[in-house]
PDB file of N, CA and C in Angstrom:
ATOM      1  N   UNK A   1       0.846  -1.186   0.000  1.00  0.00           N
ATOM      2  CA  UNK A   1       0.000   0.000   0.000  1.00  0.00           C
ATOM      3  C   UNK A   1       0.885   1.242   0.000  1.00  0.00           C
ATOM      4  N   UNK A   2       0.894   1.897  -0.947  1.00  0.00           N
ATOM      5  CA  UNK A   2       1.389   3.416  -0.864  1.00  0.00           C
ATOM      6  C   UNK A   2       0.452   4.608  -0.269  1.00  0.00           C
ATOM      7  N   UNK A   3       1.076   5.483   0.475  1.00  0.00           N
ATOM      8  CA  UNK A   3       0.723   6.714   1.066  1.00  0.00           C
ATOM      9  C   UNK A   3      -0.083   7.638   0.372  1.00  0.00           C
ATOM     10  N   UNK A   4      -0.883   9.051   0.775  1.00  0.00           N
ATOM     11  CA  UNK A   4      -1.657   9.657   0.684  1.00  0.00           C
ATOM     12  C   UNK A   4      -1.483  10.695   1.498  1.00  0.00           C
ATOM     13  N   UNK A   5      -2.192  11.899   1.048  1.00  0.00           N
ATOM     14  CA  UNK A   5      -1.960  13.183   1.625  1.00  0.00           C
ATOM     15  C   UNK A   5      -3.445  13.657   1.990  1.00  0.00           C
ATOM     16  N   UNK A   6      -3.857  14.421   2.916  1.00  0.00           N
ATOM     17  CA  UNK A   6      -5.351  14.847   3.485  1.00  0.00           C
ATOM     18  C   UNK A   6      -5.131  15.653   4.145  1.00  0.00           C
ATOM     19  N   UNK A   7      -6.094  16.793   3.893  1.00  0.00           N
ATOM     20  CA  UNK A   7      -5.915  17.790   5.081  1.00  0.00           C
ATOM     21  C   UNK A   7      -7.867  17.623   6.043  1.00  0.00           C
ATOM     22  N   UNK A   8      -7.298  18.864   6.685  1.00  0.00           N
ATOM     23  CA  UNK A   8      -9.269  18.877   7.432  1.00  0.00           C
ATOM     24  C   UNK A   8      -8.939  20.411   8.012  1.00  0.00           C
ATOM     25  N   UNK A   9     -10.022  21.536   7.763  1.00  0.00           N
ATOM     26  CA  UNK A   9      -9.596  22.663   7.956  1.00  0.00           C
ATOM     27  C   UNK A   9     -10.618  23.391   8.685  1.00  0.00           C
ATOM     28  N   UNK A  10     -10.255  23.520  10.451  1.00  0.00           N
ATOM     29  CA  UNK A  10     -11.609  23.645  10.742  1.00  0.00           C
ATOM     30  C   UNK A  10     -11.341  25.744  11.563  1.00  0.00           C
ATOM     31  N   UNK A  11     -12.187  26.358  11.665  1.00  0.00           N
ATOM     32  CA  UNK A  11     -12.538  27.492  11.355  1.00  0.00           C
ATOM     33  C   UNK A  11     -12.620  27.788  13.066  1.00  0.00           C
ATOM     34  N   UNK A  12     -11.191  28.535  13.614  1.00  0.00           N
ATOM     35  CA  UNK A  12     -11.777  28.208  15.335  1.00  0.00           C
ATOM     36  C   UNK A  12     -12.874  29.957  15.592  1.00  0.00           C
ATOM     37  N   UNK A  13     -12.708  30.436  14.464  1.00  0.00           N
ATOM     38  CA  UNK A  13     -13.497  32.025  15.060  1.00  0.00           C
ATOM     39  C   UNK A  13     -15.067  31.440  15.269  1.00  0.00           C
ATOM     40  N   UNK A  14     -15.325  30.493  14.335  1.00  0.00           N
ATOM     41  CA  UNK A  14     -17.078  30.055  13.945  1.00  0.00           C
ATOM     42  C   UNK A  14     -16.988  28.914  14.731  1.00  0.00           C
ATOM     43  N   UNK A  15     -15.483  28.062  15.137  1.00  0.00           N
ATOM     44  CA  UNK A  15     -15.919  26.922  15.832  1.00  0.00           C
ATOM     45  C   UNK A  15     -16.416  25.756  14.804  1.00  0.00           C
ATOM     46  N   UNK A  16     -16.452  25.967  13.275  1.00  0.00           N
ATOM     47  CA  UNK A  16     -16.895  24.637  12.800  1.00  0.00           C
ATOM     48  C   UNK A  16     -15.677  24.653  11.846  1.00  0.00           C
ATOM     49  N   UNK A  17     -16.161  23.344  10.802  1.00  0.00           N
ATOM     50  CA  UNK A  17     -15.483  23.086   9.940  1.00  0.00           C
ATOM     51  C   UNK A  17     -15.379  24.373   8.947  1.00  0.00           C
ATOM     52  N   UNK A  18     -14.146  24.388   8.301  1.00  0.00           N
ATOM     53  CA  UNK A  18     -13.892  25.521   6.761  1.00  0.00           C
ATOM     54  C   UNK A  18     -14.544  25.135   5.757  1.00  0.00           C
ATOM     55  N   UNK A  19     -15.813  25.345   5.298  1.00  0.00           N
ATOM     56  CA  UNK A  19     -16.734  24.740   3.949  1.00  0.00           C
ATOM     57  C   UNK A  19     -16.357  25.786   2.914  1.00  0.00           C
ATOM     58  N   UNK A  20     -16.192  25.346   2.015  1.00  0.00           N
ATOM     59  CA  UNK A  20     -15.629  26.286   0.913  1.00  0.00           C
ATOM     60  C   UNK A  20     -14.350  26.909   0.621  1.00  0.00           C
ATOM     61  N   UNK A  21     -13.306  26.327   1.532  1.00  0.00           N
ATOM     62  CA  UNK A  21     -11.958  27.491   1.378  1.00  0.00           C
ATOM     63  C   UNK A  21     -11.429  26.271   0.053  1.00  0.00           C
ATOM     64  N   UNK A  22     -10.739  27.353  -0.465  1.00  0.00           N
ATOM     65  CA  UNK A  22      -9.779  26.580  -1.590  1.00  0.00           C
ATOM     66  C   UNK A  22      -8.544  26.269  -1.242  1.00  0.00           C
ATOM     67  N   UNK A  23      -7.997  25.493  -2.106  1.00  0.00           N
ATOM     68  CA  UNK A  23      -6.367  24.664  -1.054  1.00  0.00           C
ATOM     69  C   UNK A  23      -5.676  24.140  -2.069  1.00  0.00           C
ATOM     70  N   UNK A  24      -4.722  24.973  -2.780  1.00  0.00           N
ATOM     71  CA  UNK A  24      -3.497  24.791  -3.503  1.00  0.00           C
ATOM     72  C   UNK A  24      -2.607  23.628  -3.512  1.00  0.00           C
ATOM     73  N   UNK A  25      -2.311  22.839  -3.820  1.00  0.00           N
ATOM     74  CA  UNK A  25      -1.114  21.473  -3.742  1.00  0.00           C
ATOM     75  C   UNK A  25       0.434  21.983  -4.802  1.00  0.00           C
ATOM     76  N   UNK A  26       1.684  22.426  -4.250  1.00  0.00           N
ATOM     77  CA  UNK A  26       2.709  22.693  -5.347  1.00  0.00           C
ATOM     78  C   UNK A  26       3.560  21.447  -4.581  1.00  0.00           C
ATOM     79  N   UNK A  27       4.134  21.461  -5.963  1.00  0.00           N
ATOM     80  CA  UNK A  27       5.797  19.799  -5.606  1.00  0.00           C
ATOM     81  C   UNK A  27       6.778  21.046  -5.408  1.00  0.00           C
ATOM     82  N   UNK A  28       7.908  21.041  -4.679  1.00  0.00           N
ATOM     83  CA  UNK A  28       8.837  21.823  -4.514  1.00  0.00           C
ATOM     84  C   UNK A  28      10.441  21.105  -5.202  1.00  0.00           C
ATOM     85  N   UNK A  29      11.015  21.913  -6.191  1.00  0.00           N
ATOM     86  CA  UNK A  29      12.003  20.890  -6.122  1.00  0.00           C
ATOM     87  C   UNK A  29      12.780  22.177  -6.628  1.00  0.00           C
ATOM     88  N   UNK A  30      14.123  22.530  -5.722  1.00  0.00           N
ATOM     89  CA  UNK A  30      14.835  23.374  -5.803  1.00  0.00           C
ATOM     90  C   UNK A  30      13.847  24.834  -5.743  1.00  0.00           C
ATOM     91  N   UNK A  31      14.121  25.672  -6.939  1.00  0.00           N
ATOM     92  CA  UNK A  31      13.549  26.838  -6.648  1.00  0.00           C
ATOM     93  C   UNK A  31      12.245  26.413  -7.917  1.00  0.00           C
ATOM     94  N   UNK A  32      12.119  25.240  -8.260  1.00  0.00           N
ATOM     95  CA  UNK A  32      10.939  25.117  -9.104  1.00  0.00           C
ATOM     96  C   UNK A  32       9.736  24.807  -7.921  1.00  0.00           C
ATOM     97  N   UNK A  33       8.273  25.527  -8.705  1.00  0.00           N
ATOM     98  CA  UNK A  33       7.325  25.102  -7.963  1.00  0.00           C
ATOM     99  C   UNK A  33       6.181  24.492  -8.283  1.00  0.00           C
ATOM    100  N   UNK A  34       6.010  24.000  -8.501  1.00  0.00           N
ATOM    101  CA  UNK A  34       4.691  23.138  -9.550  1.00  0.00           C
ATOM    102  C   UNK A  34       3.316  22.708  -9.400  1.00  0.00           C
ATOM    103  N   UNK A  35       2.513  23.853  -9.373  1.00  0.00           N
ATOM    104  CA  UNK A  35       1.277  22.847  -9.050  1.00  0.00           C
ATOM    105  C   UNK A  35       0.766  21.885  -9.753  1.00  0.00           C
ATOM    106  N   UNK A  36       0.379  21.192  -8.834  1.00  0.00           N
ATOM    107  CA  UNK A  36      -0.462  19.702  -8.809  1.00  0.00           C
ATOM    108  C   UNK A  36      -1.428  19.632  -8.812  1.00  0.00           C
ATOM    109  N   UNK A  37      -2.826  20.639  -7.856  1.00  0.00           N
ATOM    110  CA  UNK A  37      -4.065  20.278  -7.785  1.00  0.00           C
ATOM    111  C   UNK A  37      -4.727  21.432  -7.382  1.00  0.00           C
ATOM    112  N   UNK A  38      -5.698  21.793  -7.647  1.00  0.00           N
ATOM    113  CA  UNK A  38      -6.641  22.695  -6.478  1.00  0.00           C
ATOM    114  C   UNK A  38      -7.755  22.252  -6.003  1.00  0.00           C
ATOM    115  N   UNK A  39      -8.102  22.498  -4.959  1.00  0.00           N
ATOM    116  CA  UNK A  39      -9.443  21.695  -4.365  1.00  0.00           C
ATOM    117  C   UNK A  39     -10.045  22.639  -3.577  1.00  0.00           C
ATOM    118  N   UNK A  40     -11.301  22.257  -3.450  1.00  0.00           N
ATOM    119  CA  UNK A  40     -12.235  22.940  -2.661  1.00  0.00           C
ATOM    120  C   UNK A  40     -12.708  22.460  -0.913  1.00  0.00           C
ATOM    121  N   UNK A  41     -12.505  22.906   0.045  1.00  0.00           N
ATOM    122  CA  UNK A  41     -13.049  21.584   1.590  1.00  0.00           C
ATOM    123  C   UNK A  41     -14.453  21.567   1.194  1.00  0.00           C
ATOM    124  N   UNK A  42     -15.114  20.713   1.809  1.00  0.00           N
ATOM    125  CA  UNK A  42     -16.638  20.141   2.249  1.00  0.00           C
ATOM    126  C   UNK A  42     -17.187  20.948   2.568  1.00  0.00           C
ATOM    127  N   UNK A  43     -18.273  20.359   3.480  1.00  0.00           N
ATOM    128  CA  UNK A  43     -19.338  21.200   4.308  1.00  0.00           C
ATOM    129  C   UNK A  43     -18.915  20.481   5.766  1.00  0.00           C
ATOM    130  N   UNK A  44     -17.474  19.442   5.830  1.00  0.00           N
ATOM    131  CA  UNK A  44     -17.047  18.815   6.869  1.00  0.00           C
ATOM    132  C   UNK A  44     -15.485  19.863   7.559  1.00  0.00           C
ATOM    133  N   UNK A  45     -14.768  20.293   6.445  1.00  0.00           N
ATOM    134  CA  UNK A  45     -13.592  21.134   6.162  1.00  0.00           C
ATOM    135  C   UNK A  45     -12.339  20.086   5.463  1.00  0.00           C
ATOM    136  N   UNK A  46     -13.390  19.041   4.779  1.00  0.00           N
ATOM    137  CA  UNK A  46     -12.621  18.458   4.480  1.00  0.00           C
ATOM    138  C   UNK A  46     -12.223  18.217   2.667  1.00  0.00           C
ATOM    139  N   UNK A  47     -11.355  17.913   1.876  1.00  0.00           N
ATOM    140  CA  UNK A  47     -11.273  17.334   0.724  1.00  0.00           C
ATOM    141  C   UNK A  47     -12.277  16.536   0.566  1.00  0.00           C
ATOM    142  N   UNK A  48     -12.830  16.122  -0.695  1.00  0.00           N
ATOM    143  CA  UNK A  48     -13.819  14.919  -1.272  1.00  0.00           C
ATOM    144  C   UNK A  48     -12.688  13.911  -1.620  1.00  0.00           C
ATOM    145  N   UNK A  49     -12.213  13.945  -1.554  1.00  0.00           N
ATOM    146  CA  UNK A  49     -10.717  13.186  -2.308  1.00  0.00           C
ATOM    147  C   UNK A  49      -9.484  13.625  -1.414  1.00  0.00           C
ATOM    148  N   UNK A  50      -8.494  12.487  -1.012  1.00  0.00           N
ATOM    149  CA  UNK A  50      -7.129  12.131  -1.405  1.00  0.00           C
ATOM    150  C   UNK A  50      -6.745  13.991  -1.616  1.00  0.00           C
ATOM    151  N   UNK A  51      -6.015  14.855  -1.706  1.00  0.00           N
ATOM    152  CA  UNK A  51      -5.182  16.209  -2.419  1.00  0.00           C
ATOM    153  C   UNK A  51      -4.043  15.410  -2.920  1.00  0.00           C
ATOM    154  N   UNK A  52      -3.435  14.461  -2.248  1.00  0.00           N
ATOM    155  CA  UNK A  52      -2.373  13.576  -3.115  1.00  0.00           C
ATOM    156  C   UNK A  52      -2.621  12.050  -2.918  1.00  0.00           C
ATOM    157  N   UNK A  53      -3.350  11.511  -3.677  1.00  0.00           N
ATOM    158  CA  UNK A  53      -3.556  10.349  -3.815  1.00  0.00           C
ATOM    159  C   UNK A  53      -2.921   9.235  -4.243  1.00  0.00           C
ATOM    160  N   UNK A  54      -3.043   7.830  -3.896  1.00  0.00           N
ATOM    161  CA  UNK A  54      -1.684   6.800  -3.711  1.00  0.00           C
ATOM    162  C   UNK A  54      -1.429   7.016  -5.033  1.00  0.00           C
ATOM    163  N   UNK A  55      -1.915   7.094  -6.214  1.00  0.00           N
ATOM    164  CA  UNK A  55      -1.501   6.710  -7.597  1.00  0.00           C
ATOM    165  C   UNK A  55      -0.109   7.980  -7.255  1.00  0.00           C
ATOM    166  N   UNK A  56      -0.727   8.986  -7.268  1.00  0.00           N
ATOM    167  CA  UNK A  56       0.952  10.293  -7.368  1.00  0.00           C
ATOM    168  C   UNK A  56       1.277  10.465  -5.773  1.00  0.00           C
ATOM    169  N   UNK A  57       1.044   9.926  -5.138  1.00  0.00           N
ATOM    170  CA  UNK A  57       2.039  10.025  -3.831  1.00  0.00           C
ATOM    171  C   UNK A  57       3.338   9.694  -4.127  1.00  0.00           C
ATOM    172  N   UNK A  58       4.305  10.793  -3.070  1.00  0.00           N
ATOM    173  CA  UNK A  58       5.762  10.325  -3.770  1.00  0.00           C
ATOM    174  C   UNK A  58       6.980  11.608  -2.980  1.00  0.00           C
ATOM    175  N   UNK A  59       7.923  10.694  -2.744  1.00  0.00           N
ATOM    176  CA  UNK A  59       8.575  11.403  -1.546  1.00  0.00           C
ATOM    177  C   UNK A  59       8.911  12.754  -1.940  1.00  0.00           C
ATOM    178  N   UNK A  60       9.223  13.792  -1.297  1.00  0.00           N
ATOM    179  CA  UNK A  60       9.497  14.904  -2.280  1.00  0.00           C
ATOM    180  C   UNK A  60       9.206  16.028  -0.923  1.00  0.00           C
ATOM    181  N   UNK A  61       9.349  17.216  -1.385  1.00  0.00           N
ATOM    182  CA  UNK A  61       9.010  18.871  -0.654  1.00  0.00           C
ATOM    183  C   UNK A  61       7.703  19.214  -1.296  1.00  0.00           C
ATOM    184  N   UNK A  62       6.906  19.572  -0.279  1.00  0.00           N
ATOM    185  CA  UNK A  62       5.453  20.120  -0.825  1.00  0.00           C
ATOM    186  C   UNK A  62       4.705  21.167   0.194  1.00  0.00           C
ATOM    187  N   UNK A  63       4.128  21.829  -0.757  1.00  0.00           N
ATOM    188  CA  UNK A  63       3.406  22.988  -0.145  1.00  0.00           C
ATOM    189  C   UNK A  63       1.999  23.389  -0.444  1.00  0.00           C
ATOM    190  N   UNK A  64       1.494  23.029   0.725  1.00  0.00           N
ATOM    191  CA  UNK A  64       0.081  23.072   0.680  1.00  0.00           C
ATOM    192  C   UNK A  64      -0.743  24.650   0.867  1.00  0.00           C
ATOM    193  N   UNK A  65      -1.192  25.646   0.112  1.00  0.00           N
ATOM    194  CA  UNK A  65      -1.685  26.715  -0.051  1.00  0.00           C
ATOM    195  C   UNK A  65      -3.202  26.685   0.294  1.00  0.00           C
ATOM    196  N   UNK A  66      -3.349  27.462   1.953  1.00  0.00           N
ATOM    197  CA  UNK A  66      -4.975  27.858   1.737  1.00  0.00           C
ATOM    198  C   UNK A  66      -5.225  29.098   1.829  1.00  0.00           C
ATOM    199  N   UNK A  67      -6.011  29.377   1.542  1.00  0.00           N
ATOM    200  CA  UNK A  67      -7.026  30.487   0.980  1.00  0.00           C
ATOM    201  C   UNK A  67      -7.815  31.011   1.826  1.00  0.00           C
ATOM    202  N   UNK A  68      -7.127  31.495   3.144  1.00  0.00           N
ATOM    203  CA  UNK A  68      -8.039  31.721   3.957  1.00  0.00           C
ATOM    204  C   UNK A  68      -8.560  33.285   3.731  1.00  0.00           C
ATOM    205  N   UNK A  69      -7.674  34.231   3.011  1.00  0.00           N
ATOM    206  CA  UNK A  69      -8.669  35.388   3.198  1.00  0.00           C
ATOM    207  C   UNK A  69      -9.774  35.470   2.057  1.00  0.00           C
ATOM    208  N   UNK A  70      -9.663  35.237   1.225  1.00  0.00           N
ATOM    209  CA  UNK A  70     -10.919  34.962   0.493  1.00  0.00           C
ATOM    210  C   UNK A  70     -12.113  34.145   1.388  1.00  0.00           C
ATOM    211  N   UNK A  71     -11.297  33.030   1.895  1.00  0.00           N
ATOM    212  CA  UNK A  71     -12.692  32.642   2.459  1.00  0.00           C
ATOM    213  C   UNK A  71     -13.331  33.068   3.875  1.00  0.00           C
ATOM    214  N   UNK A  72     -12.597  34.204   4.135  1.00  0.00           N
ATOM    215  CA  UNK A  72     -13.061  34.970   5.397  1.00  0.00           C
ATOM    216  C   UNK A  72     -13.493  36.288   5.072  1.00  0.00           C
ATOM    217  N   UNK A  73     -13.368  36.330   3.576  1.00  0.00           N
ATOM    218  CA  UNK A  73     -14.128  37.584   2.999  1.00  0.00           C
ATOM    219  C   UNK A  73     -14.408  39.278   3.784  1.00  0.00           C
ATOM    220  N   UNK A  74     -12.808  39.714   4.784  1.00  0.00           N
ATOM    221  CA  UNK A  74     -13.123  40.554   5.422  1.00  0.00           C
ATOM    222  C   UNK A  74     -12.913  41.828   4.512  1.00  0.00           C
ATOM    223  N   UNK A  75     -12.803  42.805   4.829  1.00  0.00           N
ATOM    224  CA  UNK A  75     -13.083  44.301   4.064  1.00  0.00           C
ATOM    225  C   UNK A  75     -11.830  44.221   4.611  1.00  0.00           C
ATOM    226  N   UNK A  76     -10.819  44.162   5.001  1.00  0.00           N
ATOM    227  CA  UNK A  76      -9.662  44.924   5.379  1.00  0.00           C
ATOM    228  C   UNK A  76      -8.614  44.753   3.927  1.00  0.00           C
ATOM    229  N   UNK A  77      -7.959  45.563   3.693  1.00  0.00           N
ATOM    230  CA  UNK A  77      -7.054  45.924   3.028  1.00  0.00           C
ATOM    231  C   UNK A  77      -5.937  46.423   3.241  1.00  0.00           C
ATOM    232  N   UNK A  78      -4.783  45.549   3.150  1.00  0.00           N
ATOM    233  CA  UNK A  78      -4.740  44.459   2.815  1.00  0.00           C
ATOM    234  C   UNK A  78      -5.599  43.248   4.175  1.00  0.00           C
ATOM    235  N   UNK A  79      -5.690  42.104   4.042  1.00  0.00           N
ATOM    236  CA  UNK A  79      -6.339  41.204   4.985  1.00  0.00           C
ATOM    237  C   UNK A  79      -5.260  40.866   6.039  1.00  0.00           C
ATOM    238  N   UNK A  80      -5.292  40.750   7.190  1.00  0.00           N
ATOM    239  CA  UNK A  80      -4.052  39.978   8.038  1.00  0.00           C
ATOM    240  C   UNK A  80      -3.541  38.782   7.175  1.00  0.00           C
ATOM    241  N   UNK A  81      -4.479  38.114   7.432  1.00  0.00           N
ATOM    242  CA  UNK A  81      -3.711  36.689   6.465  1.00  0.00           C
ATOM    243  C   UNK A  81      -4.538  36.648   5.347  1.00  0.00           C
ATOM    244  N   UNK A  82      -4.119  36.129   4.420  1.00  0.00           N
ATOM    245  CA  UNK A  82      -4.275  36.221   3.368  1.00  0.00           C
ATOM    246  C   UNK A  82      -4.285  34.609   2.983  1.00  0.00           C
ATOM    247  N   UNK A  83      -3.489  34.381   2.041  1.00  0.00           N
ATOM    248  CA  UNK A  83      -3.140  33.201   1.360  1.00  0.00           C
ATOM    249  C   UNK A  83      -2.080  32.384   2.326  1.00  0.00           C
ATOM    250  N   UNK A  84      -2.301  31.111   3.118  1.00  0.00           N
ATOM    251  CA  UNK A  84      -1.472  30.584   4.373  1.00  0.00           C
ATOM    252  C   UNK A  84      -0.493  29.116   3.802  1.00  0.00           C
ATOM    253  N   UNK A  85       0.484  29.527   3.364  1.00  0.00           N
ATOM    254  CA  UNK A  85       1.281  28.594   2.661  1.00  0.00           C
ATOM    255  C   UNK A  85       1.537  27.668   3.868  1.00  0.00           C
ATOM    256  N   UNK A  86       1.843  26.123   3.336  1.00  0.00           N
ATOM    257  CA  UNK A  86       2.504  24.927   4.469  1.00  0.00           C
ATOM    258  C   UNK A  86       3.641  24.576   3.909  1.00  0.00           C
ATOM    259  N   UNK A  87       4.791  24.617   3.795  1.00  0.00           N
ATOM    260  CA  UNK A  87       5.686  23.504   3.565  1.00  0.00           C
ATOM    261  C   UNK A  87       6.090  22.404   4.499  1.00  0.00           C
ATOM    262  N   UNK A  88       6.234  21.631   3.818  1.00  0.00           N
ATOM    263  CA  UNK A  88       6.293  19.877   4.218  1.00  0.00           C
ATOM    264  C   UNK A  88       6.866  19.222   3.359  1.00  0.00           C
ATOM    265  N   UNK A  89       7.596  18.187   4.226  1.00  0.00           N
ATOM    266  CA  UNK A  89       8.448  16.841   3.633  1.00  0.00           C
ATOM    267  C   UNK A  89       7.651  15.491   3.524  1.00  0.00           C
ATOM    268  N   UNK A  90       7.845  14.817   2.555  1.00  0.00           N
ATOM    269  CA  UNK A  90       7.772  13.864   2.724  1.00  0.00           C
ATOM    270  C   UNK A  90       8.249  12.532   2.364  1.00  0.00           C
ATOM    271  N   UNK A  91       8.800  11.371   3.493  1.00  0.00           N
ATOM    272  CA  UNK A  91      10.287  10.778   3.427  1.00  0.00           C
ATOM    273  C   UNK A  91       9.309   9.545   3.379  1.00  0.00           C
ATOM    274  N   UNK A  92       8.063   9.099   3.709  1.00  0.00           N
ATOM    275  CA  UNK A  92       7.844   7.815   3.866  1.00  0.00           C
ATOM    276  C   UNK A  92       6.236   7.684   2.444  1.00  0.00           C
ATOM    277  N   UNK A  93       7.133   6.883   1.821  1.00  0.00           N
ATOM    278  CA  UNK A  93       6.091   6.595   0.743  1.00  0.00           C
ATOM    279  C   UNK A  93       4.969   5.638   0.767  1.00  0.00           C
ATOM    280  N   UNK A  94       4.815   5.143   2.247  1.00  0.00           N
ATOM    281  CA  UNK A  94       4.016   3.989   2.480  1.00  0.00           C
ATOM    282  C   UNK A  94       2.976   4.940   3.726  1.00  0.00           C
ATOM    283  N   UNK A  95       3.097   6.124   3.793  1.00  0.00           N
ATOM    284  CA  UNK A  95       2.012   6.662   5.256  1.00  0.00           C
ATOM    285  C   UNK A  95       1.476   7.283   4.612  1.00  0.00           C
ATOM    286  N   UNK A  96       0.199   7.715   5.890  1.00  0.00           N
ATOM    287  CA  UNK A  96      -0.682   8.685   5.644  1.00  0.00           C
ATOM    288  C   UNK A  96      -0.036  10.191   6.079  1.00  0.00           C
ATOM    289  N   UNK A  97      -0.138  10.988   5.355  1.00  0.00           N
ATOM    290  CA  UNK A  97       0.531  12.469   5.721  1.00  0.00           C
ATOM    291  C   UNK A  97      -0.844  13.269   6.048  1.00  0.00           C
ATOM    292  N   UNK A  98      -0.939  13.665   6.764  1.00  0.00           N
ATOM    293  CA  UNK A  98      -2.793  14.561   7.127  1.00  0.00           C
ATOM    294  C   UNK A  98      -1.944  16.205   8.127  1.00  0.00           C
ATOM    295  N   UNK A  99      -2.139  17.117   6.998  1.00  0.00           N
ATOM    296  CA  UNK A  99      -1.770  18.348   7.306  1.00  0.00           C
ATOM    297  C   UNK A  99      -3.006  19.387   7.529  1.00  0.00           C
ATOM    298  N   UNK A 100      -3.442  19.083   8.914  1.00  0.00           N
ATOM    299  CA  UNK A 100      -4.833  19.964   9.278  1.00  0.00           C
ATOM    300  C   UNK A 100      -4.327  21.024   9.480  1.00  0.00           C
ATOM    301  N   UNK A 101      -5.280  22.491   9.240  1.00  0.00           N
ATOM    302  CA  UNK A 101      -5.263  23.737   9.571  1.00  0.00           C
ATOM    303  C   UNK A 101      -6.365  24.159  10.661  1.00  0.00           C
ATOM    304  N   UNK A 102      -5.779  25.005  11.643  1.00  0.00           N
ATOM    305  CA  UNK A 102      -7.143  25.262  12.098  1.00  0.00           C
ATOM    306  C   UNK A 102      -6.512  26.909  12.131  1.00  0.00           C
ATOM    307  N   UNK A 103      -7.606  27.458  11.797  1.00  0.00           N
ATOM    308  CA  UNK A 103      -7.389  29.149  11.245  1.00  0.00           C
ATOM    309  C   UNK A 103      -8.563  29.654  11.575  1.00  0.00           C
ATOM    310  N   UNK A 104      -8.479  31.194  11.869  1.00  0.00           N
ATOM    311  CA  UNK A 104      -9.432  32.325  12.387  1.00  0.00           C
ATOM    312  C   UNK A 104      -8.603  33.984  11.398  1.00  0.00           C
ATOM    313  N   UNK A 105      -8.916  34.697  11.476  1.00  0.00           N
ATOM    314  CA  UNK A 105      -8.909  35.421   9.929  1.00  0.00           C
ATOM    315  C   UNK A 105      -7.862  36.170  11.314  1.00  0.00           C
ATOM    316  N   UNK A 106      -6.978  36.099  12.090  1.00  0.00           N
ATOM    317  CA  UNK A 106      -6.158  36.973  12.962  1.00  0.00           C
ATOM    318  C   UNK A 106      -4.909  35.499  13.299  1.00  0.00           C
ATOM    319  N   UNK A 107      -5.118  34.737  12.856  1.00  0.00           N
ATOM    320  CA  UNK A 107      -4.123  33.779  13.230  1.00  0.00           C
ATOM    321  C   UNK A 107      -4.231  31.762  12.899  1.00  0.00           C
ATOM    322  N   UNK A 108      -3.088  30.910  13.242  1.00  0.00           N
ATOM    323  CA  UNK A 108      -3.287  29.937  12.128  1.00  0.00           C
ATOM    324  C   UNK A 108      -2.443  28.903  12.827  1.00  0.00           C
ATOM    325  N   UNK A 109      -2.870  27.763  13.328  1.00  0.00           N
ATOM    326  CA  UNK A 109      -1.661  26.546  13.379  1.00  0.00           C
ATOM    327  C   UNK A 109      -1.790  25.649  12.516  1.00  0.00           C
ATOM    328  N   UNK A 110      -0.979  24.767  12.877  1.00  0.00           N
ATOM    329  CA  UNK A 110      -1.047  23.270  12.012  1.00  0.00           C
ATOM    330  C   UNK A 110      -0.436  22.288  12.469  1.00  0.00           C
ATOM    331  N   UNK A 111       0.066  21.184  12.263  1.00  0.00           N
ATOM    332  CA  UNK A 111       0.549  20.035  12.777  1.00  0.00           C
ATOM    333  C   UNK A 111       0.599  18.669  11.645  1.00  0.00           C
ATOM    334  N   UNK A 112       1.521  17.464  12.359  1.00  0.00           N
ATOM    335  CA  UNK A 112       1.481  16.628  11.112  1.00  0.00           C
ATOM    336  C   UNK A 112       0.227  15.932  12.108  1.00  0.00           C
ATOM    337  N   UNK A 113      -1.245  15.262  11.375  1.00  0.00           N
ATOM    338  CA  UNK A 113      -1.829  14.576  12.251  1.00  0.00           C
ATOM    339  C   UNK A 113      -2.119  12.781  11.596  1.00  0.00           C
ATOM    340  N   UNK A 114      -3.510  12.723  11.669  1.00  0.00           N
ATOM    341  CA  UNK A 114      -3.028  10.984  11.600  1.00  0.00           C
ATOM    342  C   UNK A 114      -4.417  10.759  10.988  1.00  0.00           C
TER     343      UNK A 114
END
């Protein structure tokens, strides 16, 4: 069985899941950057799909792009956060990689989860 990539992006200002934010996938290799995918979360904050699924899973540098000020749609100009880049490794071609966000339109963590 080969590995897979998933995020889950849940919204701590509203307390629920992120329904609708968009979420960038680039391969990193040197100063090249390449996207791979764009996706939309659920009505859970989650992907419908895999963002890197076993067929193209594959060890490498990657950076996962969300979209949180669009999807927090505030009037400020410029927005605090804006567009919330992740970079990440990944060394094991046989795991699950699950890079959750939990974000509020003033601030943002993340973690590797399971």
């Amino acid at each position: 069985m080969t590995g897979y990539l998933t995020t889950h992006v849940l919204d701590t200002a509203s307390g629920l899941p992120a329904a609708g934010m968009t979420v960038d996938l680039y391969q990193l290799d040197g100063d090249t950057r390449t996207h791979l995918v764009k996706m939309i979360t659920n009505d859970d904050g989650r992907t419908d799909s895999p963002i890197l699924p076993q067929s193209d899973f594959a060890v490498g540098r990657y950076e996962l792009v969300f979209q949180a000020g669009a999807y927090f749609g505030r009037d400020d100009d410029p927005a605090f956060l804006d567009d919330i880049p992740i970079r990440f490794g990944i060394n094991d071609p046989t795991s699950h990689y699950h890079v959750p966000l939990l974000v509020s339109p003033f601030s943002f963590s993340t973690y590797r989860g399971s």
